[in-house]
C-alpha atoms as a PDB file:
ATOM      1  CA  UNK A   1      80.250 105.353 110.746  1.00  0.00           C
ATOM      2  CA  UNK A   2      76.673 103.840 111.138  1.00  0.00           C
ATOM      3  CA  UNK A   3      74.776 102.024 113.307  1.00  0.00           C
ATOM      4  CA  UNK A   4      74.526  97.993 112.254  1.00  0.00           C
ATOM      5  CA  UNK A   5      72.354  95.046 113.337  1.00  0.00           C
ATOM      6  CA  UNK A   6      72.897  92.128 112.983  1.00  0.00           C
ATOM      7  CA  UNK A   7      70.545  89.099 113.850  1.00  0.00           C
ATOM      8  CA  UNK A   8      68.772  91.888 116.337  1.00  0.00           C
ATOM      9  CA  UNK A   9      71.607  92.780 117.983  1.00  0.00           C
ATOM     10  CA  UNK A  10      72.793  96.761 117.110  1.00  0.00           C
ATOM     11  CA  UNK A  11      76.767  97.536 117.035  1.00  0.00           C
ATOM     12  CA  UNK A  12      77.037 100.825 116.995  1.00  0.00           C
ATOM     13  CA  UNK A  13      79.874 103.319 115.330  1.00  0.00           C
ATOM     14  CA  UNK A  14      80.553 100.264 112.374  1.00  0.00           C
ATOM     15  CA  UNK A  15      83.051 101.481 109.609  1.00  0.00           C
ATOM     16  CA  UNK A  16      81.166 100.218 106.981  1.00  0.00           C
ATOM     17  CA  UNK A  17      82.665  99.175 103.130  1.00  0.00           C
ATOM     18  CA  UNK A  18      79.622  97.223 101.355  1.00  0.00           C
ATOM     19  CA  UNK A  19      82.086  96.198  98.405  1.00  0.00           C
ATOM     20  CA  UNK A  20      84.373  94.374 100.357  1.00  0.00           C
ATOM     21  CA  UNK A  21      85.408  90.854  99.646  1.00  0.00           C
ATOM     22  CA  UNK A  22      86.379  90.169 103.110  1.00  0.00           C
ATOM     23  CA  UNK A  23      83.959  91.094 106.548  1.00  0.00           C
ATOM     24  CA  UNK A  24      85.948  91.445 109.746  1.00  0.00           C
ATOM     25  CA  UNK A  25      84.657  91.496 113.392  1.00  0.00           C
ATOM     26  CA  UNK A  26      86.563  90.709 116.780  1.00  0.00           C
ATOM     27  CA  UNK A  27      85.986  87.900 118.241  1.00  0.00           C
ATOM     28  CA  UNK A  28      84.826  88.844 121.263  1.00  0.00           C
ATOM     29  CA  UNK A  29      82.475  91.060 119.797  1.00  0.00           C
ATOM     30  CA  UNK A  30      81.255  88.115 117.873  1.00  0.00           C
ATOM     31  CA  UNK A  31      81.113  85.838 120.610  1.00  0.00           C
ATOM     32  CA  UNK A  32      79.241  88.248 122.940  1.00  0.00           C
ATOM     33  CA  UNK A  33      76.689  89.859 120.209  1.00  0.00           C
ATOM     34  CA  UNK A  34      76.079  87.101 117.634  1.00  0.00           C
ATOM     35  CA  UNK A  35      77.162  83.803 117.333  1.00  0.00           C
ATOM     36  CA  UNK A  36      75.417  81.496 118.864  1.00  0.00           C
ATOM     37  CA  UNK A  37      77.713  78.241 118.453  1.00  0.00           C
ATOM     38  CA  UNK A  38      81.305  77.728 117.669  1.00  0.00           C
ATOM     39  CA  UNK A  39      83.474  79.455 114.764  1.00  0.00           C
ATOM     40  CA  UNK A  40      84.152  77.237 111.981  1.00  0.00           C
ATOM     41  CA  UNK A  41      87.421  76.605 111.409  1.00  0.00           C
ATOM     42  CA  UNK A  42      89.647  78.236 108.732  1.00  0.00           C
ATOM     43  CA  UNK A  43      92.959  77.763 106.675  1.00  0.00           C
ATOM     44  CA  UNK A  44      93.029  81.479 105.562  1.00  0.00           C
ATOM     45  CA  UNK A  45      95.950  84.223 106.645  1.00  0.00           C
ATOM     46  CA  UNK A  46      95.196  87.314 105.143  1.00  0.00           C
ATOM     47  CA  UNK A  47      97.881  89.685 104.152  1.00  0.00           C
ATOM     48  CA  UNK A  48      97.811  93.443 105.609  1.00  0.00           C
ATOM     49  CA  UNK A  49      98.890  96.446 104.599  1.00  0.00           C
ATOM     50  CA  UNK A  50     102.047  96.786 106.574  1.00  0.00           C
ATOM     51  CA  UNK A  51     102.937  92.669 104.935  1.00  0.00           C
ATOM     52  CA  UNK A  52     102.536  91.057 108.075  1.00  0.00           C
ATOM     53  CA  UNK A  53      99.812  88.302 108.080  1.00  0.00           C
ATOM     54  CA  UNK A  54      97.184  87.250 110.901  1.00  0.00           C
ATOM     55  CA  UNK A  55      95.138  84.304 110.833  1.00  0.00           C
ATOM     56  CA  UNK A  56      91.696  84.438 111.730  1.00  0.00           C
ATOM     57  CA  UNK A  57      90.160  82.332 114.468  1.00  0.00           C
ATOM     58  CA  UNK A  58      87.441  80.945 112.339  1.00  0.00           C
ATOM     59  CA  UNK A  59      84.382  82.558 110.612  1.00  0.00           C
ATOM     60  CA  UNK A  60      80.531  82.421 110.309  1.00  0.00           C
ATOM     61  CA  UNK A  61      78.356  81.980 107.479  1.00  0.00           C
ATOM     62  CA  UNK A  62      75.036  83.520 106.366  1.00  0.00           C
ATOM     63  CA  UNK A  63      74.877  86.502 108.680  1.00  0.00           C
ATOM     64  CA  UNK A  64      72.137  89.152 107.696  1.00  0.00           C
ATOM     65  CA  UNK A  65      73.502  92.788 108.322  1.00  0.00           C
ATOM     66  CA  UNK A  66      70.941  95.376 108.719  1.00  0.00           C
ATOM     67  CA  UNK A  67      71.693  99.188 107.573  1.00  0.00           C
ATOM     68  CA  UNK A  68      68.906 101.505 107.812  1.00  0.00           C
ATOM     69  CA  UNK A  69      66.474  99.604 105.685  1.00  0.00           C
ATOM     70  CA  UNK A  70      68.703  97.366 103.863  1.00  0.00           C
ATOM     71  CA  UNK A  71      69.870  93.990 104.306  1.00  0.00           C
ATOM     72  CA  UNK A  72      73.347  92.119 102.839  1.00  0.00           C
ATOM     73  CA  UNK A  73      73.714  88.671 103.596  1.00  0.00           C
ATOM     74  CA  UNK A  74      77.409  88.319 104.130  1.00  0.00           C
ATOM     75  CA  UNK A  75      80.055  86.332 105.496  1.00  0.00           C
ATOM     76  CA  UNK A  76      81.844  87.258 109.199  1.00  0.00           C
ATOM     77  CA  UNK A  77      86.083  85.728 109.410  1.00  0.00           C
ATOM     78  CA  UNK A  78      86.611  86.708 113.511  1.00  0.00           C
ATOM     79  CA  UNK A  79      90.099  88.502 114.234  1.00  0.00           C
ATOM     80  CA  UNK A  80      91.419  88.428 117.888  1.00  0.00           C
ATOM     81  CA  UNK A  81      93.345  92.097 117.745  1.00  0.00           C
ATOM     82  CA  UNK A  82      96.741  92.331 119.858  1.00  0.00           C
ATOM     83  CA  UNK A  83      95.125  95.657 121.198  1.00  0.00           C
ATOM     84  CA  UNK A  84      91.170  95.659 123.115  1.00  0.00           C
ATOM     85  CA  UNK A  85      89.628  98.522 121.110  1.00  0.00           C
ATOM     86  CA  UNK A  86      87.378 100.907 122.953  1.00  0.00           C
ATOM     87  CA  UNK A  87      83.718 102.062 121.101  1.00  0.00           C
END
């Protein structure tokens, strides 16, 4: 676990996989730490481990992650969990 910013904003304790093909945040940790307009909407349903699906509540583009000194442009799809996680 590391320490992330993004667009100047740190989120700390960030379980971190820099191959990933798909970037998942809350929403509400989206909506209160980054984005600064509305989620674009979304068609996607992505497929977990246990097969049941969720549908994320839209996603932002072009966000510039920070670790240490490196930066990854990436992608953000916002998830609203059934269960508020603490940390």
């Amino acid at each position: 676990m590391v320490d992330v910013r993004i667009d100047g904003t740190i989120i700390p304790h960030t379980l971190i996989d820099i191959w990933a093909a798909i970037n998942v945040m809350t929403k509400e940790s989206m909506l209160k730490r980054i984005l600064q307009g509305p989620l674009r909407e979304t068609t996607i349903v992505l497929k977990l481990a246990g097969r049941s699906t969720i549908a994320p509540e839209g996603y932002v583009e072009d966000v510039n992650v920070f670790i240490d000194s490196w930066e990854y442009p990436t992608d953000l799809l916002a998830l609203q969990p059934k269960t508020k996680f603490n940390g």
